[in-house]
N, C-alpha and C. Protein backbone atom coordinates (compact mmCIF):
# COMPACT_ATOMS: atom_id res chain seq x y z
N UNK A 1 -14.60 71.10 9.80
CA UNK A 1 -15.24 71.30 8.52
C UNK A 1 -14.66 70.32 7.50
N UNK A 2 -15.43 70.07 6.80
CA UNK A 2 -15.38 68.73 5.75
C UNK A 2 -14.53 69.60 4.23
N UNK A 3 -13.97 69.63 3.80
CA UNK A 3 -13.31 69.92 2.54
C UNK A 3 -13.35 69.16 1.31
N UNK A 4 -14.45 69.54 0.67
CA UNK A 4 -14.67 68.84 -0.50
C UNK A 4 -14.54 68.60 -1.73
N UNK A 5 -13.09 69.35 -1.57
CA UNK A 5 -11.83 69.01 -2.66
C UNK A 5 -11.19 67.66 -2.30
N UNK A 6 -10.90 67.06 -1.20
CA UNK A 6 -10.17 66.15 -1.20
C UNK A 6 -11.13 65.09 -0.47
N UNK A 7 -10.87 63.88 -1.36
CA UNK A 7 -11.77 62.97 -1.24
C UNK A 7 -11.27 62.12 -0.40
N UNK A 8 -10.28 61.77 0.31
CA UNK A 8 -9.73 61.05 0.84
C UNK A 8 -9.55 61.33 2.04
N UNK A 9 -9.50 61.31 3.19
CA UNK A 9 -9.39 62.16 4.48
C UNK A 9 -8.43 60.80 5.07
N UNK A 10 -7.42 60.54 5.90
CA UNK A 10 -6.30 59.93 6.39
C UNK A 10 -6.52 59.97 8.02
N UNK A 11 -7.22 59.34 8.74
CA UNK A 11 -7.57 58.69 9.87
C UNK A 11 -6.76 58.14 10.93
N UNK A 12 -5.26 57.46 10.69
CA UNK A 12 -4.69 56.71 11.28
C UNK A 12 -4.20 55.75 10.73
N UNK A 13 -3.57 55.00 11.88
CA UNK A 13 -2.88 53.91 11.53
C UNK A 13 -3.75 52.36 11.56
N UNK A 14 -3.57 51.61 11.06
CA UNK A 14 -4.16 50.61 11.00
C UNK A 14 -3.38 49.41 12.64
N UNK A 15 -2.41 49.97 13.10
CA UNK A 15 -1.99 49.77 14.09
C UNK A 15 -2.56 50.29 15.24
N UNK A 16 -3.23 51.27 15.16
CA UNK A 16 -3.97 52.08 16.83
C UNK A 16 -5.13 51.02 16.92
N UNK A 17 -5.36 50.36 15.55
CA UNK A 17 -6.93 49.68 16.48
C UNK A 17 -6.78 48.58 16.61
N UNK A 18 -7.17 48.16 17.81
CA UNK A 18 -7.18 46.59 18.02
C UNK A 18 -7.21 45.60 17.12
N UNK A 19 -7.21 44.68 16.92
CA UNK A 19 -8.18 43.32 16.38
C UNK A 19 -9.17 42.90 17.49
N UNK A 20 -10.44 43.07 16.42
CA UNK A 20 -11.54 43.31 16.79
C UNK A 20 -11.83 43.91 17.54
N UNK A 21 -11.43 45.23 17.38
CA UNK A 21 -11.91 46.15 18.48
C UNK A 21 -12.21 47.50 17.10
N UNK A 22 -12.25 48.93 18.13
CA UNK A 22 -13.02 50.04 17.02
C UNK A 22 -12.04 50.75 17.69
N UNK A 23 -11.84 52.26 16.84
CA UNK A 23 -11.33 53.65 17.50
C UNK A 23 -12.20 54.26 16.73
N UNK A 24 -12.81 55.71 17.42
CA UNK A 24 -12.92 56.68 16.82
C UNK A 24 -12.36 57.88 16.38
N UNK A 25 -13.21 58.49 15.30
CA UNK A 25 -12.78 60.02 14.89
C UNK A 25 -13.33 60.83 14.68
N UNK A 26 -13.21 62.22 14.66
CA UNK A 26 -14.50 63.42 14.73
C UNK A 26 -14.18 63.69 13.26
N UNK A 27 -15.00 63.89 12.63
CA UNK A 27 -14.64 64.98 11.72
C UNK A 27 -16.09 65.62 11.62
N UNK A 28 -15.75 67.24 11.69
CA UNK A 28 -16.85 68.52 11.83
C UNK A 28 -17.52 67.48 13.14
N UNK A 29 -19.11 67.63 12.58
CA UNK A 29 -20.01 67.18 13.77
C UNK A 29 -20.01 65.59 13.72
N UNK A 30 -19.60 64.99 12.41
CA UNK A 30 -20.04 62.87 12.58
C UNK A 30 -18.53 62.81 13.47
N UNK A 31 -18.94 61.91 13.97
CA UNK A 31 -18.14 60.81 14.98
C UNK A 31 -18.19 59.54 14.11
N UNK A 32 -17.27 58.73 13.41
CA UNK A 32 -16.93 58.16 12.54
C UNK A 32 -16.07 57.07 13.71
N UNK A 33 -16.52 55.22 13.85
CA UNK A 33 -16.24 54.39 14.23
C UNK A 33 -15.25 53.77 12.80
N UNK A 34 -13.89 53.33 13.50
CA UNK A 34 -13.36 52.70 12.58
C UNK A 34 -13.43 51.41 13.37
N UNK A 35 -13.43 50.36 12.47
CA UNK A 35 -13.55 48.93 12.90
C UNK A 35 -12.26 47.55 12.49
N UNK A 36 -11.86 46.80 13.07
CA UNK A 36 -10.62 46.13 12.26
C UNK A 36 -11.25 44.52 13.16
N UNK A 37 -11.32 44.00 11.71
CA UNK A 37 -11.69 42.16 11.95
C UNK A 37 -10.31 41.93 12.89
N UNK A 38 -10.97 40.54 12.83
CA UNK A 38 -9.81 39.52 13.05
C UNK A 38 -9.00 39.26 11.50
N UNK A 39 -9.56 39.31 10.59
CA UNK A 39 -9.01 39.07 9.22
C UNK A 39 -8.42 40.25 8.69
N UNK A 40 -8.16 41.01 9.87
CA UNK A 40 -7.46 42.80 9.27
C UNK A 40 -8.02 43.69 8.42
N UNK A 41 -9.32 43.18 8.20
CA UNK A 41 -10.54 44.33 7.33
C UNK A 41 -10.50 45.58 7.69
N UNK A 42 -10.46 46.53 7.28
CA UNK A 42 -11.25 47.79 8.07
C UNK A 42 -12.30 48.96 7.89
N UNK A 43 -13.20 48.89 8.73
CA UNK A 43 -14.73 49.69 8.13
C UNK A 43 -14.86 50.32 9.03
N UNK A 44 -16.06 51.72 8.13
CA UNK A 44 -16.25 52.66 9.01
C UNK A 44 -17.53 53.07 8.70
N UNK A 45 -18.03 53.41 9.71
CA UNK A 45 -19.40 53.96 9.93
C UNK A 45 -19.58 55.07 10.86
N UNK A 46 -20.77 55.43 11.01
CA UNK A 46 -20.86 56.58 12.02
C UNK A 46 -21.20 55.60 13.29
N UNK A 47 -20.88 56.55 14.27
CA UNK A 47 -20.97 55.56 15.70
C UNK A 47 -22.32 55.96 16.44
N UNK A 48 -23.06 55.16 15.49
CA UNK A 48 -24.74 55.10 16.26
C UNK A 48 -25.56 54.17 15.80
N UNK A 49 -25.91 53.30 16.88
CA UNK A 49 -26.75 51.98 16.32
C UNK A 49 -27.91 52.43 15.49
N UNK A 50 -28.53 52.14 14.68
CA UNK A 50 -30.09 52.47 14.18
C UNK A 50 -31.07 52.42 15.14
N UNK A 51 -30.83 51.92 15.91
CA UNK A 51 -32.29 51.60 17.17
C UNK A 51 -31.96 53.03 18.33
N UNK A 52 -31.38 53.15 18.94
CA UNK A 52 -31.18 54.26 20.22
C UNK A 52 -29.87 54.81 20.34
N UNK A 53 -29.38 55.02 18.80
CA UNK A 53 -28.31 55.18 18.71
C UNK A 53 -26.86 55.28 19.66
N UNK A 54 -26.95 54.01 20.06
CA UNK A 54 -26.04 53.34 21.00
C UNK A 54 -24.54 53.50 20.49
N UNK A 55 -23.58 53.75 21.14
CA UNK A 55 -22.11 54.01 20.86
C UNK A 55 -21.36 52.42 20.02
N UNK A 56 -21.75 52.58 18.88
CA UNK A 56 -21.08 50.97 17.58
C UNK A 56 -20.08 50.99 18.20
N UNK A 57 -19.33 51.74 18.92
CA UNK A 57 -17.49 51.55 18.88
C UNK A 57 -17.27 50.96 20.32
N UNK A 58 -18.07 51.20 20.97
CA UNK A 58 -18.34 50.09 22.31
C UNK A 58 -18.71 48.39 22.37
N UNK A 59 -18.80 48.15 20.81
CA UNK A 59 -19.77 46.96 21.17
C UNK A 59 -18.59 46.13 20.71
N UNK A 60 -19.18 44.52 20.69
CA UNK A 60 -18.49 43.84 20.15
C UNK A 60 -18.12 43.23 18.96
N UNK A 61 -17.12 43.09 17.91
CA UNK A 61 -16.84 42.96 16.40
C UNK A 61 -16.64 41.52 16.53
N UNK A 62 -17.27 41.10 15.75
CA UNK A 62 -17.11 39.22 15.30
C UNK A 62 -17.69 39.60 13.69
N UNK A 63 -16.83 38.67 13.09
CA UNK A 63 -16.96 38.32 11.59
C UNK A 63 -16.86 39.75 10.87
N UNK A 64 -17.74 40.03 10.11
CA UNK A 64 -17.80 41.55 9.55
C UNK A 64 -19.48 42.04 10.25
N UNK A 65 -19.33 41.98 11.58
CA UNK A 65 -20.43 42.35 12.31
C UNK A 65 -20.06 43.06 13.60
N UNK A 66 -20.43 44.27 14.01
CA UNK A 66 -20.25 44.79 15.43
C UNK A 66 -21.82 44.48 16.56
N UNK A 67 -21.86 44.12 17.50
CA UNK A 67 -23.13 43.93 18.43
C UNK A 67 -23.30 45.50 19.31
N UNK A 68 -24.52 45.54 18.88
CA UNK A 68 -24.08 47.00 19.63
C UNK A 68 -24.48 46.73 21.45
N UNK A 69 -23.51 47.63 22.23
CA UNK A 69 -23.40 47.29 23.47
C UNK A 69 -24.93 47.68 24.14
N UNK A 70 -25.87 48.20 23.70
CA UNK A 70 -26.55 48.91 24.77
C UNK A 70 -28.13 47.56 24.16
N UNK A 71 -28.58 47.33 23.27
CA UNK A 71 -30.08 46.16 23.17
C UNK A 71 -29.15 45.52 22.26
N UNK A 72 -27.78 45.09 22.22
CA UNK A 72 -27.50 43.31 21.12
C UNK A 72 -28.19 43.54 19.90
N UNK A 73 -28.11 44.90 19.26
CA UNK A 73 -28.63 44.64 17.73
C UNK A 73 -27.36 44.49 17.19
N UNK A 74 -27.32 43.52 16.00
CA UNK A 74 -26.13 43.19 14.99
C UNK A 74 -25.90 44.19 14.04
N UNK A 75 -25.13 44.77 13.80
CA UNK A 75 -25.03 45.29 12.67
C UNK A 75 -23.97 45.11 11.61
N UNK A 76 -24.15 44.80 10.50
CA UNK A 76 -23.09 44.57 9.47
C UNK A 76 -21.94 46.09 9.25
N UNK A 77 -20.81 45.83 9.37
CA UNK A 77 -20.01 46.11 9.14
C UNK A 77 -19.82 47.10 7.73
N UNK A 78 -20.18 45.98 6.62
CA UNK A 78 -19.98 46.05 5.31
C UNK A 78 -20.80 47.20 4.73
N UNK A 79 -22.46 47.07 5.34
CA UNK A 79 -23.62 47.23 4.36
C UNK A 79 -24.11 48.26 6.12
N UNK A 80 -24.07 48.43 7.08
CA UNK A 80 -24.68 49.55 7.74
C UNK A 80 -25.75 49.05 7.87
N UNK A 81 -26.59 47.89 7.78
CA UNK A 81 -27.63 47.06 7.94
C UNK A 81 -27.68 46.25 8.72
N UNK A 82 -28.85 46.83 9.88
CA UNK A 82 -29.45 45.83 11.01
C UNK A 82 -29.79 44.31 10.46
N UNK A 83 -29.15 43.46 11.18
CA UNK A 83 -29.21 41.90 11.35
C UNK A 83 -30.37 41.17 11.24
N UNK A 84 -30.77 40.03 11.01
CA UNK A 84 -31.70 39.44 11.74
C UNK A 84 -33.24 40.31 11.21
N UNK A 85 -33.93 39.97 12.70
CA UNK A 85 -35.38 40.62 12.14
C UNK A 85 -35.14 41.79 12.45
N UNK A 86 -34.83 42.67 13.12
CA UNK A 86 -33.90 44.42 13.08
C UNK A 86 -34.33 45.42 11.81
N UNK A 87 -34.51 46.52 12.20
CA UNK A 87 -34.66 46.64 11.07
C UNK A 87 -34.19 48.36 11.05
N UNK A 88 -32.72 48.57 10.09
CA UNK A 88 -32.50 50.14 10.04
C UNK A 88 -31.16 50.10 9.95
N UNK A 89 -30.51 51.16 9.66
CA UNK A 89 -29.23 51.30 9.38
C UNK A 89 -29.01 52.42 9.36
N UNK A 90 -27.22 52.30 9.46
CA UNK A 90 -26.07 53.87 9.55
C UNK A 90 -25.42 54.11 8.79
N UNK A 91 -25.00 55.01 8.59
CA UNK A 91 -24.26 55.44 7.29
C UNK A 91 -22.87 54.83 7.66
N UNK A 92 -22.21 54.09 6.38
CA UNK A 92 -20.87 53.42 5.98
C UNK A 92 -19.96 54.40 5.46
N UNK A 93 -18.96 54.26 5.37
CA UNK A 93 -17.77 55.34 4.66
C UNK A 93 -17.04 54.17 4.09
N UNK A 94 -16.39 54.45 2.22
CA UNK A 94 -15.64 53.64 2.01
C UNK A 94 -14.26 53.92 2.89
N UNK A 95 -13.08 52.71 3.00
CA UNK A 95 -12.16 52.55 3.67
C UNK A 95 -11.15 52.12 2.42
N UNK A 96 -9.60 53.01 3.03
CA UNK A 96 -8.53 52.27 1.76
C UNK A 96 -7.31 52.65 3.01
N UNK A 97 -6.52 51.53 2.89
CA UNK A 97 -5.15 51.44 3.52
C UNK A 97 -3.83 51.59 2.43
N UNK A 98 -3.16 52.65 3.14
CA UNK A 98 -1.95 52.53 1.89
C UNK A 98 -0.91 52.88 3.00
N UNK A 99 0.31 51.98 3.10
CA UNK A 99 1.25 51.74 3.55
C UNK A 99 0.71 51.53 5.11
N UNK A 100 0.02 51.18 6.14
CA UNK A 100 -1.04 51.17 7.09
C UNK A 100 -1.81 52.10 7.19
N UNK A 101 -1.58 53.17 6.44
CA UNK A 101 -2.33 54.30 6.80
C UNK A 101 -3.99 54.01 6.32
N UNK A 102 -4.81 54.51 7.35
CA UNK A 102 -6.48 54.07 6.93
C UNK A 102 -6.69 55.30 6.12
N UNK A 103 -7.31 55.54 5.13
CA UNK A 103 -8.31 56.47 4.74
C UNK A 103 -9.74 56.65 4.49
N UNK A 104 -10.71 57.38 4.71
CA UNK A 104 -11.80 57.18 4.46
C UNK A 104 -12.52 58.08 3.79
N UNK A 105 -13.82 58.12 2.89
CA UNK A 105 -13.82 58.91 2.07
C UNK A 105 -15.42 59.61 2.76
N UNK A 106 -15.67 60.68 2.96
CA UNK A 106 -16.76 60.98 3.01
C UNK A 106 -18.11 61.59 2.11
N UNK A 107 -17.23 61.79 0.48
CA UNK A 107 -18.13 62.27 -0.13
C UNK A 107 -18.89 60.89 -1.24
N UNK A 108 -18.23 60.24 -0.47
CA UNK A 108 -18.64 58.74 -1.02
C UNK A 108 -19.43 57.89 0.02
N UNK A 109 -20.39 58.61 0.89
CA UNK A 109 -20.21 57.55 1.86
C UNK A 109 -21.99 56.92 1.45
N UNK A 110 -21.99 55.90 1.67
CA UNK A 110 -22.95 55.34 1.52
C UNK A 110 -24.29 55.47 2.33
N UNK A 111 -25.17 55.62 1.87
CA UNK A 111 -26.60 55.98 2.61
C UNK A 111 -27.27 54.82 2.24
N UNK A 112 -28.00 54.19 3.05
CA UNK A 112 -29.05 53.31 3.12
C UNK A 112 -30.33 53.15 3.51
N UNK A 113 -31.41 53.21 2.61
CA UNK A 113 -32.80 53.65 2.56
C UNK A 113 -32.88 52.98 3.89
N UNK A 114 -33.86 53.99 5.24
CA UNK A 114 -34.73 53.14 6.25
C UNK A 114 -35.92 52.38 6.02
């Protein structure tokens, strides 16, 4: 269950995830993909492509973009917005690191018109 007194929810370490790779996290029913560039960024979204909602945390991360593993749709990182001619998107969560620790906020999380 989501608690919506505290806006901040504390995820991990910025050390468990690869460069360029993803980990996930449950919270209640979303499954929440965290993502880390090569440039040590880190973003989060829910872990489902817009097209056949394919597992984001499987695919591959280049630039501020993950490919999702199952039809190669791009998806931005930043903005939860299909690539290219694509067309649809997933919900983003803002991201804040304090001392490595990731946090992410869910009552902030960004929705993006289909």
């Amino acid at each position: 269950m989501i608690d919506g007194t505290k806006s901040w929810i504390e995820v991990g370490s910025i050390s468990e995830i690869p460069i360029r790779g993803a980990r996930c996290v449950k919270i209640g029913d979303l499954t929440i993909a965290l993502f880390r560039t090569a440039e040590n960024k880190i973003f989060a979204m829910e872990d489902k492509c817009p097209h056949k909602n394919g597992p984001l945390s499987q695919g591959i991360v280049h630039g501020d973009c993950v490919t999702c593993p199952l039809h190669n749709w791009i998806i931005s990182l930043e903005t939860g917005e299909a690539q290219g001619a694509d067309k649809g998107s997933t919900l983003t969560f803002p991201t804040q690191i304090n001392d490595g620790v990731i946090s992410i906020s869910l009552l902030a999380r960004k929705e993006v018109a289909a």
